[in-house]
N, C-alpha and C. Protein backbone atom coordinates (compact mmCIF):
# COMPACT_ATOMS: atom_id res chain seq x y z
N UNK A 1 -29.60 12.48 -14.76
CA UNK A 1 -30.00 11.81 -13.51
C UNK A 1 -28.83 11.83 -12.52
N UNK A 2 -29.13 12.55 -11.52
CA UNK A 2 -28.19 12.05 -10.74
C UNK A 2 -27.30 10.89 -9.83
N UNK A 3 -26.39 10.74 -9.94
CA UNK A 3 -25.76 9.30 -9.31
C UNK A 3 -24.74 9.74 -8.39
N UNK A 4 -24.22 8.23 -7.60
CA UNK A 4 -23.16 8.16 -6.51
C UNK A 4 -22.19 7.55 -7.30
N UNK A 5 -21.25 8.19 -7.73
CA UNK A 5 -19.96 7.59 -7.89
C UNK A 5 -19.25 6.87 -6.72
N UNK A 6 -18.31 5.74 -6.67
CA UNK A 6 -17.80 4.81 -6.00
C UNK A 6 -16.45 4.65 -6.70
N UNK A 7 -15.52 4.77 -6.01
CA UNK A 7 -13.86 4.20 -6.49
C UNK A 7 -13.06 3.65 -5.58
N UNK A 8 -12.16 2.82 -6.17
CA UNK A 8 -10.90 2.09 -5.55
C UNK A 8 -9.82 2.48 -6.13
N UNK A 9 -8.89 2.95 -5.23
CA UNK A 9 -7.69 3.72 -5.36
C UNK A 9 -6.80 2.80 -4.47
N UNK A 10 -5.72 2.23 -4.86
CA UNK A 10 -4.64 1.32 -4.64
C UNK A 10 -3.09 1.91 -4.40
N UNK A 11 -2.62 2.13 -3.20
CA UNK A 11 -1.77 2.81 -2.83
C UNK A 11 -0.28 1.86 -3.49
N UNK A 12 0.65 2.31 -4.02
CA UNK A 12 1.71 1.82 -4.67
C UNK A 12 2.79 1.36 -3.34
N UNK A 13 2.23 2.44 -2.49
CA UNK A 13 3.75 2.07 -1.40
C UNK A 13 3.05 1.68 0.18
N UNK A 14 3.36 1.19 0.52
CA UNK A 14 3.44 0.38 2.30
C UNK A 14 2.98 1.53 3.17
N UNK A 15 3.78 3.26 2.87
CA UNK A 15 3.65 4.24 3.50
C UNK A 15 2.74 4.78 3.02
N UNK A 16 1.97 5.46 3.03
CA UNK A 16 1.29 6.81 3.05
C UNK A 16 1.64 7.86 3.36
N UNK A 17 2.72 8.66 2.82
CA UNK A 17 3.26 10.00 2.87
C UNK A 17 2.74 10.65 2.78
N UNK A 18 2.98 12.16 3.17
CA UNK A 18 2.06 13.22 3.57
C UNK A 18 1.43 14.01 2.33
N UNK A 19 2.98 13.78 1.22
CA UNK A 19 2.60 14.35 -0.31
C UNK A 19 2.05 13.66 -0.58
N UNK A 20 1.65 12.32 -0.68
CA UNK A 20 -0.11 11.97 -1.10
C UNK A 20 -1.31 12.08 -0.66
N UNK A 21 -0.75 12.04 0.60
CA UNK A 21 -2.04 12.86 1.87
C UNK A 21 -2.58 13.66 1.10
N UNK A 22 -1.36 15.09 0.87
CA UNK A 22 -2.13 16.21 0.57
C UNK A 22 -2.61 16.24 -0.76
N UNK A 23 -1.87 15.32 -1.77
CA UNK A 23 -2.60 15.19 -3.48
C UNK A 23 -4.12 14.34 -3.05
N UNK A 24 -4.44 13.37 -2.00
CA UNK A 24 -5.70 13.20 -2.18
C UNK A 24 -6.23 14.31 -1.53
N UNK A 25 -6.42 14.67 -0.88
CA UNK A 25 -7.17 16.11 0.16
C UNK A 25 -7.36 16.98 -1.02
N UNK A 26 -6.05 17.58 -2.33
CA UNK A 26 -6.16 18.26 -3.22
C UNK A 26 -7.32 18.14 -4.02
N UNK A 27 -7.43 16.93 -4.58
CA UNK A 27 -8.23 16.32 -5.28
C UNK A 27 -9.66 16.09 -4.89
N UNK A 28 -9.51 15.49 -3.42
CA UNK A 28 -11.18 15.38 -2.99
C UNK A 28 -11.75 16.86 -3.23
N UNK A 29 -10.77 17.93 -2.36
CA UNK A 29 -11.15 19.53 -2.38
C UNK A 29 -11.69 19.78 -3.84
N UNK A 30 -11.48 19.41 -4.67
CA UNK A 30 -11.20 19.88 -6.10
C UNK A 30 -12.41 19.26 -6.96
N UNK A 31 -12.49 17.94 -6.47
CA UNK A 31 -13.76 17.57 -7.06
C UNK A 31 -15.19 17.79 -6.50
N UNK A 32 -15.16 18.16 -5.11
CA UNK A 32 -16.05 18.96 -4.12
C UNK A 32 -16.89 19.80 -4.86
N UNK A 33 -16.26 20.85 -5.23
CA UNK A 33 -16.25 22.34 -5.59
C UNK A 33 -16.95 22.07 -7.11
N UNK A 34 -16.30 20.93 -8.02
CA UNK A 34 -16.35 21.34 -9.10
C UNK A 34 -17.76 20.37 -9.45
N UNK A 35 -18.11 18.90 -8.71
CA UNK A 35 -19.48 18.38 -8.70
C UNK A 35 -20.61 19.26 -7.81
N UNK A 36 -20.44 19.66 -6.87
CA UNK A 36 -21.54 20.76 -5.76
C UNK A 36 -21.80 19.49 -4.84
N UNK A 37 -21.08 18.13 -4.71
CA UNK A 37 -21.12 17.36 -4.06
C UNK A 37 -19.88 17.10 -3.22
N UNK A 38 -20.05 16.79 -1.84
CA UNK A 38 -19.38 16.28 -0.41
C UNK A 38 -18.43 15.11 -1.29
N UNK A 39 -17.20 14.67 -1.35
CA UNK A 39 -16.43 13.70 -1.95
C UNK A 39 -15.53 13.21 -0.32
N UNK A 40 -16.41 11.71 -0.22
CA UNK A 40 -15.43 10.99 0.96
C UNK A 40 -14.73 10.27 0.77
N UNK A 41 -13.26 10.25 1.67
CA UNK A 41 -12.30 9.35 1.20
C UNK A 41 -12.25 8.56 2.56
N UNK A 42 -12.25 6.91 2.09
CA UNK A 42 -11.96 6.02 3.40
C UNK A 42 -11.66 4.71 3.35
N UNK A 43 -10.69 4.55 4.22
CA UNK A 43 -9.38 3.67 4.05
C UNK A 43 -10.19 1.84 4.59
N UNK A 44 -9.66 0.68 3.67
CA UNK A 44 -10.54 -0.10 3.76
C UNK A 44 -9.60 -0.46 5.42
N UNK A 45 -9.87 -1.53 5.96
CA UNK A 45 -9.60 -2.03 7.29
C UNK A 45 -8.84 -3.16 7.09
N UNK A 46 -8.90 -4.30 5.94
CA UNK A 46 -8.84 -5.52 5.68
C UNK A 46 -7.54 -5.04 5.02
N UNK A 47 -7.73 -4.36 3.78
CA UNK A 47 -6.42 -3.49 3.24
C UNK A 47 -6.12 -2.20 2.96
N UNK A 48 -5.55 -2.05 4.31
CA UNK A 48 -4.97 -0.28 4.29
C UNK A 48 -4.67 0.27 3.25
N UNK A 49 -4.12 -0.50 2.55
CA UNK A 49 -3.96 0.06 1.23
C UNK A 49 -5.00 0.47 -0.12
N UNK A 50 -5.95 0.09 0.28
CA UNK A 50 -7.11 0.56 -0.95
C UNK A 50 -8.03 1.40 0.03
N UNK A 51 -8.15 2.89 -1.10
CA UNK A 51 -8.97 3.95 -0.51
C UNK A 51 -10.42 3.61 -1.21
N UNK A 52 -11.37 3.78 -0.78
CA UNK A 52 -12.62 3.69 -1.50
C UNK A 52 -12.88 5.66 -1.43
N UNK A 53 -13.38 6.18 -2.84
CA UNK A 53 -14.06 6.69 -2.87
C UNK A 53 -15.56 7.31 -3.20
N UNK A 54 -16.44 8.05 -2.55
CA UNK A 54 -17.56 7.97 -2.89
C UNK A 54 -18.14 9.70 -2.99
N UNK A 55 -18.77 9.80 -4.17
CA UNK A 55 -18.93 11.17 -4.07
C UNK A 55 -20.31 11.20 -5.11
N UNK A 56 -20.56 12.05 -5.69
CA UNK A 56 -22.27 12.47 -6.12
C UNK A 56 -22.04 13.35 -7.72
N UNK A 57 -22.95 13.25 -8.69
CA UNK A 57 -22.48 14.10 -9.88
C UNK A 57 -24.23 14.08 -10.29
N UNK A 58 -24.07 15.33 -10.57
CA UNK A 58 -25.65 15.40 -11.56
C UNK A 58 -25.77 14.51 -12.51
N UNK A 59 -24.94 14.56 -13.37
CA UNK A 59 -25.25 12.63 -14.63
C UNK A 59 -23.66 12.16 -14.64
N UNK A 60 -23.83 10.81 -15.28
CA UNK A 60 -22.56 10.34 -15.74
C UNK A 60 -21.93 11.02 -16.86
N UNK A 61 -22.63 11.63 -17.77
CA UNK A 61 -22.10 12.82 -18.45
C UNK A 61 -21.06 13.95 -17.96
N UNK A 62 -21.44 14.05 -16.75
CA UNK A 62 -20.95 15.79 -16.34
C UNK A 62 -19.57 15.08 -15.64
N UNK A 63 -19.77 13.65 -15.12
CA UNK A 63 -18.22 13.30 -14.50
C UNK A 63 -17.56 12.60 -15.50
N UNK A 64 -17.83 11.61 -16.67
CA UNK A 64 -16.95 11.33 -17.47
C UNK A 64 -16.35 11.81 -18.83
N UNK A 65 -17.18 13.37 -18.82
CA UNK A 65 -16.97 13.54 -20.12
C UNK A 65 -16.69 15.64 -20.01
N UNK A 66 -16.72 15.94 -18.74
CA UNK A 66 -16.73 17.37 -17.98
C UNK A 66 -15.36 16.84 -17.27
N UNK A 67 -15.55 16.31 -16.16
CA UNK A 67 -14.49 16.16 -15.06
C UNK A 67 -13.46 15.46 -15.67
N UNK A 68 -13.59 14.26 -15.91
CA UNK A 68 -12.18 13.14 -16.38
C UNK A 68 -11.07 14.12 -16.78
N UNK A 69 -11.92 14.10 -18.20
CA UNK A 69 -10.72 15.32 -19.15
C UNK A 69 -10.37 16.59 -19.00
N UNK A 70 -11.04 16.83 -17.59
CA UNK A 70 -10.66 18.24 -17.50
C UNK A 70 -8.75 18.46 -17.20
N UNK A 71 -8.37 19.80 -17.14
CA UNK A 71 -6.89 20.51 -17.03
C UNK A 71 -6.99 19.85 -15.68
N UNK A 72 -7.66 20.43 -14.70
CA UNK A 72 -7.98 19.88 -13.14
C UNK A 72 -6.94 18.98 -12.65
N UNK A 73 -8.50 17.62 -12.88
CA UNK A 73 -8.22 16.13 -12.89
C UNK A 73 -6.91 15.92 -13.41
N UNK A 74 -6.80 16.29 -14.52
CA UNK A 74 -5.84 15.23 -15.37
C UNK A 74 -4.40 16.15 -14.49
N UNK A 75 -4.36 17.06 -13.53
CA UNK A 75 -3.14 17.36 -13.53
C UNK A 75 -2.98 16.87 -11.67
N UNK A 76 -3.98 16.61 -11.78
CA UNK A 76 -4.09 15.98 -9.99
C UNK A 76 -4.15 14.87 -10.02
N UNK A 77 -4.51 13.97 -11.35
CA UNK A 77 -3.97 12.53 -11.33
C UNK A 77 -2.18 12.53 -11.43
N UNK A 78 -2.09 13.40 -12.25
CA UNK A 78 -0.61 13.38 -12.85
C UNK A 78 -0.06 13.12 -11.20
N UNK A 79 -0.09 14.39 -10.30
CA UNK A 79 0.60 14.73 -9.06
C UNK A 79 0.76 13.27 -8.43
N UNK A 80 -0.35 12.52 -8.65
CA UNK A 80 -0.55 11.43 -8.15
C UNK A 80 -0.20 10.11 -8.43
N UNK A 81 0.28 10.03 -10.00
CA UNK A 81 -0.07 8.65 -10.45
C UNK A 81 0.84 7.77 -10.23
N UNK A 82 2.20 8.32 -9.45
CA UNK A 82 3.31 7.09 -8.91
C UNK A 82 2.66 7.02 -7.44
N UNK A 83 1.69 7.32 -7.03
CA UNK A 83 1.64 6.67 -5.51
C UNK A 83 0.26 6.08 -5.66
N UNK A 84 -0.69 5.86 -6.27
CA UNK A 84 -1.72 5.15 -6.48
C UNK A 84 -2.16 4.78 -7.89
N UNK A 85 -3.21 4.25 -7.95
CA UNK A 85 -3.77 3.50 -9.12
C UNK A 85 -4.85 3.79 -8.86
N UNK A 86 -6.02 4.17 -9.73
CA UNK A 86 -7.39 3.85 -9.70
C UNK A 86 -8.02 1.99 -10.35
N UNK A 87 -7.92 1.61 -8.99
CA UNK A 87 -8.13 -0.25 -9.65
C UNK A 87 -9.65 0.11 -10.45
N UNK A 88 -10.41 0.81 -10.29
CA UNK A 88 -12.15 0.66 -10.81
C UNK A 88 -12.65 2.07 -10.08
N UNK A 89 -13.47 1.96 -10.87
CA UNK A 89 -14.94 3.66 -10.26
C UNK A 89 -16.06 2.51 -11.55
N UNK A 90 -16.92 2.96 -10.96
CA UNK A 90 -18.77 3.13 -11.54
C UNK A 90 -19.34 3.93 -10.92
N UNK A 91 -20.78 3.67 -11.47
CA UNK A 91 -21.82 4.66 -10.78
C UNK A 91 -22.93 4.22 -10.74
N UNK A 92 -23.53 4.22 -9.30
CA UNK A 92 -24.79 3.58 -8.92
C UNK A 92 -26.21 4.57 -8.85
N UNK A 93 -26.84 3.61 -8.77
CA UNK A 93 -28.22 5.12 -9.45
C UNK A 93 -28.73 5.00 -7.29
N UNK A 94 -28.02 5.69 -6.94
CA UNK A 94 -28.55 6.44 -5.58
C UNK A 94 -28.30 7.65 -5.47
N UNK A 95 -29.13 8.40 -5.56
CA UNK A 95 -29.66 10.02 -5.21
C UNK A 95 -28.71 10.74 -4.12
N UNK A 96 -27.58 11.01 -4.90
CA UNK A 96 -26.85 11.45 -3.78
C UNK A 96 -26.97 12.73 -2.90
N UNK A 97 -28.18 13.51 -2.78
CA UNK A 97 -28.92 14.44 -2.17
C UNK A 97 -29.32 13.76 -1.00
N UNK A 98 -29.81 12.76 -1.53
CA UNK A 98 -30.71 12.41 -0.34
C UNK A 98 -30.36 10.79 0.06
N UNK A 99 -28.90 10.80 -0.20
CA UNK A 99 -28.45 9.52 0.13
C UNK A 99 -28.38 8.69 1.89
N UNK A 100 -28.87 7.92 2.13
CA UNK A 100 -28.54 7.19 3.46
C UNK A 100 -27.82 6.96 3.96
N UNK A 101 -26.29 6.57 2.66
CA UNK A 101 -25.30 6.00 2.83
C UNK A 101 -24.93 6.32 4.19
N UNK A 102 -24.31 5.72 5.51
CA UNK A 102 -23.80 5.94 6.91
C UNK A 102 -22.72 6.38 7.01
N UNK A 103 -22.33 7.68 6.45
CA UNK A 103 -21.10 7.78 6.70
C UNK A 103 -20.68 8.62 7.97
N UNK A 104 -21.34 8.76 8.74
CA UNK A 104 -21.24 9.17 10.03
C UNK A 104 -20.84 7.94 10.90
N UNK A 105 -20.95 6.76 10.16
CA UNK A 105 -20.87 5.56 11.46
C UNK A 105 -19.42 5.31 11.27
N UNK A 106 -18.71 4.66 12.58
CA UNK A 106 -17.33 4.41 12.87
C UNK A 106 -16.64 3.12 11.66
N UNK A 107 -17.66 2.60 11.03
CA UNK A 107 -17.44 1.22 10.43
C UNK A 107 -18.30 1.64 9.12
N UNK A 108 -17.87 1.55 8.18
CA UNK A 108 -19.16 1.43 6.84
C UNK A 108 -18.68 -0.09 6.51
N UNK A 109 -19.61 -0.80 6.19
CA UNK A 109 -19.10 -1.48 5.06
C UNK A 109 -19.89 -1.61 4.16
N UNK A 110 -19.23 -2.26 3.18
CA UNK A 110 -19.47 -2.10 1.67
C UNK A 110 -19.49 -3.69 0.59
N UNK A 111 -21.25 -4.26 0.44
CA UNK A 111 -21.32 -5.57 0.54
C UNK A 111 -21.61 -5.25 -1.31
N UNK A 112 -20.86 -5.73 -1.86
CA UNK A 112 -20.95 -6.09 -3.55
C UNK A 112 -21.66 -7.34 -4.32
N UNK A 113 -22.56 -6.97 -4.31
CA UNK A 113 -23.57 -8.30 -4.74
C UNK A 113 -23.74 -8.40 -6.50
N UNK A 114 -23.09 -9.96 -6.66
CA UNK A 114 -23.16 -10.03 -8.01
C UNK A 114 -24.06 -10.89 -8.63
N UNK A 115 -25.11 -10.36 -9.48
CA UNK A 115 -26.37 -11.14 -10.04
C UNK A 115 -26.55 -11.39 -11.42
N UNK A 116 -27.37 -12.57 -11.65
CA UNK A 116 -27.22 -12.66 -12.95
C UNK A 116 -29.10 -12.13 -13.08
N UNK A 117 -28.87 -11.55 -14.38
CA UNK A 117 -29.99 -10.41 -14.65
C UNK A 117 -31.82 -10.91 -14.30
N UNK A 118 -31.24 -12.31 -14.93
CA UNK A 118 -32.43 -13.05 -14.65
C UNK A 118 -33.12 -13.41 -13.03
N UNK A 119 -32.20 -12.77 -12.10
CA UNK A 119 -32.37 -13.15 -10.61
C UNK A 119 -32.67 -11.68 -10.23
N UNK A 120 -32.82 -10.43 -10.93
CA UNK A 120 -32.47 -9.65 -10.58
C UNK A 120 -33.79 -8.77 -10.12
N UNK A 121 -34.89 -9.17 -10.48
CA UNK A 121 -36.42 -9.07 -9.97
C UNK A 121 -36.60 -9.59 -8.56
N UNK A 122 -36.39 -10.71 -8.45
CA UNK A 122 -36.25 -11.25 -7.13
C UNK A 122 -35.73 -11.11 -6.29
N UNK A 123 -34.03 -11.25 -6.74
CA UNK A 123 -32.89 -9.91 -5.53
C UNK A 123 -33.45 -8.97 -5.46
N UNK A 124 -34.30 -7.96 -5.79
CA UNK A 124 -35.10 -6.79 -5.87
C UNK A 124 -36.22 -6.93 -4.58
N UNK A 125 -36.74 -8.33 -4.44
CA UNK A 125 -38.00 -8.32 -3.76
C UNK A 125 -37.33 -9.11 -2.22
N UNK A 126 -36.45 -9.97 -2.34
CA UNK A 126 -35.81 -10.31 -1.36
C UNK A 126 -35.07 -9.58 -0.76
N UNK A 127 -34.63 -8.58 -0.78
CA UNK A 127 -33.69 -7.76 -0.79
C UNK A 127 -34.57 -6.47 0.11
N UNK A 128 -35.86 -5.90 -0.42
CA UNK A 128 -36.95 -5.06 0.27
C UNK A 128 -37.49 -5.78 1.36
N UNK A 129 -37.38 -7.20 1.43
CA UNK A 129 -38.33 -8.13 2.93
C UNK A 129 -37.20 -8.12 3.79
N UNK A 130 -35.65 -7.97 3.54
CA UNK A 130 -35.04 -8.12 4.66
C UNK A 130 -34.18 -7.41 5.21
N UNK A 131 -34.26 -6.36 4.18
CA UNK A 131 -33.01 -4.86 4.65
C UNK A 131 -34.22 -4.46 6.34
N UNK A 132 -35.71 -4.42 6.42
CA UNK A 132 -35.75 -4.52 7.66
C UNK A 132 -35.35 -4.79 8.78
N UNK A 133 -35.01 -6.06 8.50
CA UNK A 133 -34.10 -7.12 9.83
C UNK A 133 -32.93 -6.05 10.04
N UNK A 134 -31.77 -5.95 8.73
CA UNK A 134 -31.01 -5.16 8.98
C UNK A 134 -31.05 -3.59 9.86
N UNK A 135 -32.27 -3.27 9.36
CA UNK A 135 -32.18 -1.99 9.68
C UNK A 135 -32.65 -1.91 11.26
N UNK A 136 -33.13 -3.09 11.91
CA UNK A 136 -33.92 -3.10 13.23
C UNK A 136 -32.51 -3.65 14.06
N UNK A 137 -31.12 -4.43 13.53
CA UNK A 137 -30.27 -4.38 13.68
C UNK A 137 -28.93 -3.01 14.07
N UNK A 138 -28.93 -2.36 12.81
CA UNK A 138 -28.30 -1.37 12.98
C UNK A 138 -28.63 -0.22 13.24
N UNK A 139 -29.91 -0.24 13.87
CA UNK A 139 -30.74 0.91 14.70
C UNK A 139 -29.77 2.36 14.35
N UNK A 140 -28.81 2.51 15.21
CA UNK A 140 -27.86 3.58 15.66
C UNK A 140 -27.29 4.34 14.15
N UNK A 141 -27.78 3.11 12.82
CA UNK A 141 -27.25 3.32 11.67
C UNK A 141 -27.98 3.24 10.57
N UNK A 142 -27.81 4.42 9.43
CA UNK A 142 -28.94 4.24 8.20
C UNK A 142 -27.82 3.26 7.27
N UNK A 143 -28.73 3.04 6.16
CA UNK A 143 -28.14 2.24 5.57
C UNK A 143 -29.01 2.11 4.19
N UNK A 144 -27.85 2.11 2.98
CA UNK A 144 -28.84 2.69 1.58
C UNK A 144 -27.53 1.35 0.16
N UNK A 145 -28.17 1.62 -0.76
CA UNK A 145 -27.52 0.37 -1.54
C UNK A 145 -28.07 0.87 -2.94
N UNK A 146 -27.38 0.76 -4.19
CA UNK A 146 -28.08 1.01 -5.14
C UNK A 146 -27.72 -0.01 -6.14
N UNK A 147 -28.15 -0.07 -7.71
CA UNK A 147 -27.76 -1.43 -8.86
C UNK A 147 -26.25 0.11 -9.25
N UNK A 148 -25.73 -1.00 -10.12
CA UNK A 148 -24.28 -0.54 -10.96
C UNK A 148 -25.22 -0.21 -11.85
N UNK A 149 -25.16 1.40 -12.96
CA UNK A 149 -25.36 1.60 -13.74
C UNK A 149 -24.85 1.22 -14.98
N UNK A 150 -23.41 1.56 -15.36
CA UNK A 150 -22.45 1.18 -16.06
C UNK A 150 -21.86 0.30 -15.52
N UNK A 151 -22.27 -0.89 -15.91
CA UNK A 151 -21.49 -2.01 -15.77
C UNK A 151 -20.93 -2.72 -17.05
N UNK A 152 -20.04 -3.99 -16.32
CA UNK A 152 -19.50 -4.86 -17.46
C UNK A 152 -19.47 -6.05 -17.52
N UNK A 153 -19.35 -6.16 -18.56
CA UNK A 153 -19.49 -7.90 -18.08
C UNK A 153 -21.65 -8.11 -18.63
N UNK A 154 -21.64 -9.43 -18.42
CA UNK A 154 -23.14 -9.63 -17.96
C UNK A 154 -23.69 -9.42 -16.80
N UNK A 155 -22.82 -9.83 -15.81
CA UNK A 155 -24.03 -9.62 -14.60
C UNK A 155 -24.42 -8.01 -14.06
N UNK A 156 -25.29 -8.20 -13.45
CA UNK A 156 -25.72 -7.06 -12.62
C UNK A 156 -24.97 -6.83 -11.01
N UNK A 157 -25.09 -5.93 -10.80
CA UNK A 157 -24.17 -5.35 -9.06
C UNK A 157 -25.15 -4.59 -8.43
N UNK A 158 -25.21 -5.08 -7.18
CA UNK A 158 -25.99 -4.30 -6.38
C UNK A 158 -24.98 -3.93 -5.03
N UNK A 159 -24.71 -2.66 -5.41
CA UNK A 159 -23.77 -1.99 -3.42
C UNK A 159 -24.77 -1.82 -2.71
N UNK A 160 -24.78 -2.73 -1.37
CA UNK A 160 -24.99 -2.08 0.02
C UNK A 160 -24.05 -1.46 0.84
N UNK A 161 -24.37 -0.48 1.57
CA UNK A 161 -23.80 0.27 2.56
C UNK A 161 -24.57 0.28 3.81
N UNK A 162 -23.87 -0.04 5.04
CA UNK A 162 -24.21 -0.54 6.36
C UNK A 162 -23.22 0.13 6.95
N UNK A 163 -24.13 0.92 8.23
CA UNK A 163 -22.98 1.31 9.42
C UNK A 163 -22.84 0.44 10.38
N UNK A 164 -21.59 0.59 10.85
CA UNK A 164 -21.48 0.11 12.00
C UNK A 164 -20.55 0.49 13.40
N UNK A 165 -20.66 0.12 14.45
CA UNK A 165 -19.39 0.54 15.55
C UNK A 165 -18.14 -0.25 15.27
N UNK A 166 -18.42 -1.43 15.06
CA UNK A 166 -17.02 -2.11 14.99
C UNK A 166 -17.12 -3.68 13.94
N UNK A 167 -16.50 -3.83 13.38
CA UNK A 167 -16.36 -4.71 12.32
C UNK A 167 -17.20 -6.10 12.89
N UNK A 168 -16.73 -6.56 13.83
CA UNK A 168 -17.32 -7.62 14.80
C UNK A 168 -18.86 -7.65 15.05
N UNK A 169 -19.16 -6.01 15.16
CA UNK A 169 -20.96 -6.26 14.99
C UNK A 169 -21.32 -6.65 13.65
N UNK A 170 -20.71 -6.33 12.67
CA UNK A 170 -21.50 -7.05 11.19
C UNK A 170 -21.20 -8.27 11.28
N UNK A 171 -20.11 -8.60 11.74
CA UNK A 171 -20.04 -10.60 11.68
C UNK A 171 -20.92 -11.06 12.76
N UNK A 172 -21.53 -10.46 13.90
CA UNK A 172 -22.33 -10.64 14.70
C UNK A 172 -23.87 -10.94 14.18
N UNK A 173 -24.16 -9.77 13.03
CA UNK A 173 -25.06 -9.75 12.53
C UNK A 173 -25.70 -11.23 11.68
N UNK A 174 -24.01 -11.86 11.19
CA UNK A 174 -24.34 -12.82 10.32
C UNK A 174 -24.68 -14.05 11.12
N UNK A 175 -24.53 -14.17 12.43
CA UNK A 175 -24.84 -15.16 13.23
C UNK A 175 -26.34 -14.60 13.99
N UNK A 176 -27.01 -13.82 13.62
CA UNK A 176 -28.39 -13.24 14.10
C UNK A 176 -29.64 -13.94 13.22
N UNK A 177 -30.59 -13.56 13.83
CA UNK A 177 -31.61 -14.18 13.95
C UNK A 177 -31.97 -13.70 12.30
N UNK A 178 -31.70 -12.39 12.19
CA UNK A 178 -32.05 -11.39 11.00
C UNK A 178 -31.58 -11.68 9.83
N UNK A 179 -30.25 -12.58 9.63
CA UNK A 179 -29.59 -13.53 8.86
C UNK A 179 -30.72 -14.28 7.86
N UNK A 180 -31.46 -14.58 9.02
CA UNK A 180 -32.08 -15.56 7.98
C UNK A 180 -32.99 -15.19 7.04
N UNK A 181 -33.53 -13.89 6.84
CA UNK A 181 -33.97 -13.49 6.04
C UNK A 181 -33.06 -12.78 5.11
N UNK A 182 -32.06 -11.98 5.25
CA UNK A 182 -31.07 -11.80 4.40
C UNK A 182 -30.43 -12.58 3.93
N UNK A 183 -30.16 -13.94 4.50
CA UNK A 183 -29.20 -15.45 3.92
C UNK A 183 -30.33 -15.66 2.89
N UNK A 184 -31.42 -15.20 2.58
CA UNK A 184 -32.22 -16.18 1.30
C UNK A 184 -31.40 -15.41 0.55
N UNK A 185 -30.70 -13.98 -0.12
CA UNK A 185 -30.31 -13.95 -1.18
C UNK A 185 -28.90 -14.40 -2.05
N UNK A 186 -28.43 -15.27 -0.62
CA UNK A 186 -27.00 -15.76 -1.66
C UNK A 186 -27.66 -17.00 -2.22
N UNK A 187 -28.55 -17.38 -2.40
CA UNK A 187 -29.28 -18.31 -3.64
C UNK A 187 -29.52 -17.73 -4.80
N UNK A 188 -29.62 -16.25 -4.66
CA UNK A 188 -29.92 -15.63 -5.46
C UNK A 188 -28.51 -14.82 -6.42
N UNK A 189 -27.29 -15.16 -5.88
CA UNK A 189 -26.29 -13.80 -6.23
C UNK A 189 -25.22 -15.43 -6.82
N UNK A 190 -24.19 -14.80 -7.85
CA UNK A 190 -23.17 -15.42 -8.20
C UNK A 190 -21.75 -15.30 -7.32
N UNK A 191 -21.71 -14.28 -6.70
CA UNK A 191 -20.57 -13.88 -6.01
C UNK A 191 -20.82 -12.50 -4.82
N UNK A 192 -20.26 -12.33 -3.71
CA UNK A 192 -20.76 -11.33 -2.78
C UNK A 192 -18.78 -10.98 -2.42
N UNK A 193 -19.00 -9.87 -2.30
CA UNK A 193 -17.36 -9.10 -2.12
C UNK A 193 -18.07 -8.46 -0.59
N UNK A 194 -17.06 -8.20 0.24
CA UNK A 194 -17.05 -7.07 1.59
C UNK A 194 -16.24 -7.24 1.85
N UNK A 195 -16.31 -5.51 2.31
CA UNK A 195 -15.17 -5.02 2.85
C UNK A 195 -15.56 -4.06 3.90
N UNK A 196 -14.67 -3.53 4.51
CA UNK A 196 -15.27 -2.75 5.28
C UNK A 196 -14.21 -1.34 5.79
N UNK A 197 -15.13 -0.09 5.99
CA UNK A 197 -13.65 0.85 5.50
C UNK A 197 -14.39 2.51 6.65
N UNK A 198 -12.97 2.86 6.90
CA UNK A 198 -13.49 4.16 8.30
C UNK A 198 -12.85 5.47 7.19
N UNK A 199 -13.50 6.72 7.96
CA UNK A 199 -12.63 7.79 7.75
C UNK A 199 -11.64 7.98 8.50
N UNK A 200 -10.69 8.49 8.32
CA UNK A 200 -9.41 9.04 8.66
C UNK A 200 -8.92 10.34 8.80
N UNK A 201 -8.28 11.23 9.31
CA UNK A 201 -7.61 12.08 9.06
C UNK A 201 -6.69 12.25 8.21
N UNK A 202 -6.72 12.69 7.26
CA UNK A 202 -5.63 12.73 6.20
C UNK A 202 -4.55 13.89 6.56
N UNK A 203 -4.80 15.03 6.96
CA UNK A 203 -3.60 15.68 7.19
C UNK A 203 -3.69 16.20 9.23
């Protein structure tokens, strides 16, 4: 089955030098080629220092048990592993063919919804009545979300992804009318993470 891989990559130093520039560019290039999937890298806003990445694999098979261990990887982590950390990766069951995700918009962000399993029918149905509002909101922007496949722990994770022009329209959003149908699901969630993160030029 195919999935969207998602990662956080944690920069060790204040700078961003160009030799890591080019070991991530190496690496995105590298995993490009070797999934048949587009691999985006983009820098959060809140902390410059954590890269999110997001990219596409025919199963979790072919990336954790093909890619990880490959000569590749393991020698493009090496290049890498005094200037970042991988804090976390999973993989969410969204169709990365035919994904929504906005990455054309100036702003993504990236809303981490944490559920306990038993809520997780309902986050399901609350969740379909009000991504409307959103979406009649961010007109100019698609916007797609999937559950954590491999997860840990007990609870369940649901990523949304939302475009936007500027960080200020999503906090805008939360003072909108449209709120109030999306505010029913923090009754429903244990914990909600966002962040919010652009592309860059890397070299």
């Amino acid at each position: 089955m195919p999935v969207t891989e998602i990662a956080l990559l944690r920069l060790n130093k204040e700078v961003l030098l160009l030799s890591t520039k080019a070991g991530l560019v190496g690496a995105q290039e590298a995993q490009s080629r070797h999934s048949n999937y587009q691999v985006h890298l983009l820098r959060e806003i809140e902390d410059p220092a954590c890269i999110y990445l997001l990219g596409g694999w025919e199963s979790i098979e072919e990336h954790m048990n093909d890619w990880i261990p490959s000569e590749t990887n393991q020698t493009l982590l090496q290049k890498l592993r005094g200037d970042l950390e991988v804090k976390w990766m999973f993989h969410l069951d969204i169709e990365p063919s035919t994904s929504q995700i906005p990455l054309d918009a100036p702003i993504l962000a990236i809303c981490r919804y944490f559920v306990d399993p038993k809520n997780k029918a309902e986050f399901d149905s609350v969740l379909k009545a009000a991504v409307p509002h959103l979406g009649a909101y961010t007109a100019l922007f698609t916007h797609d979300g999937g559950w954590r496949i491999d997860k840990e722990g007990d609870d369940d994770e649901y990523v949304h992804f939302s475009g936007w022009n500027e960080v200020k329209d999503h906090v805008g959003f939360g003072e909108s009318e449209g709120l109030k149908e999306f505010g029913k699901i923090k009754g429903l969630v244990k914990g909600v993470e966002i962040r919010h993160v652009r592309s860059e030029k890397w070299l």
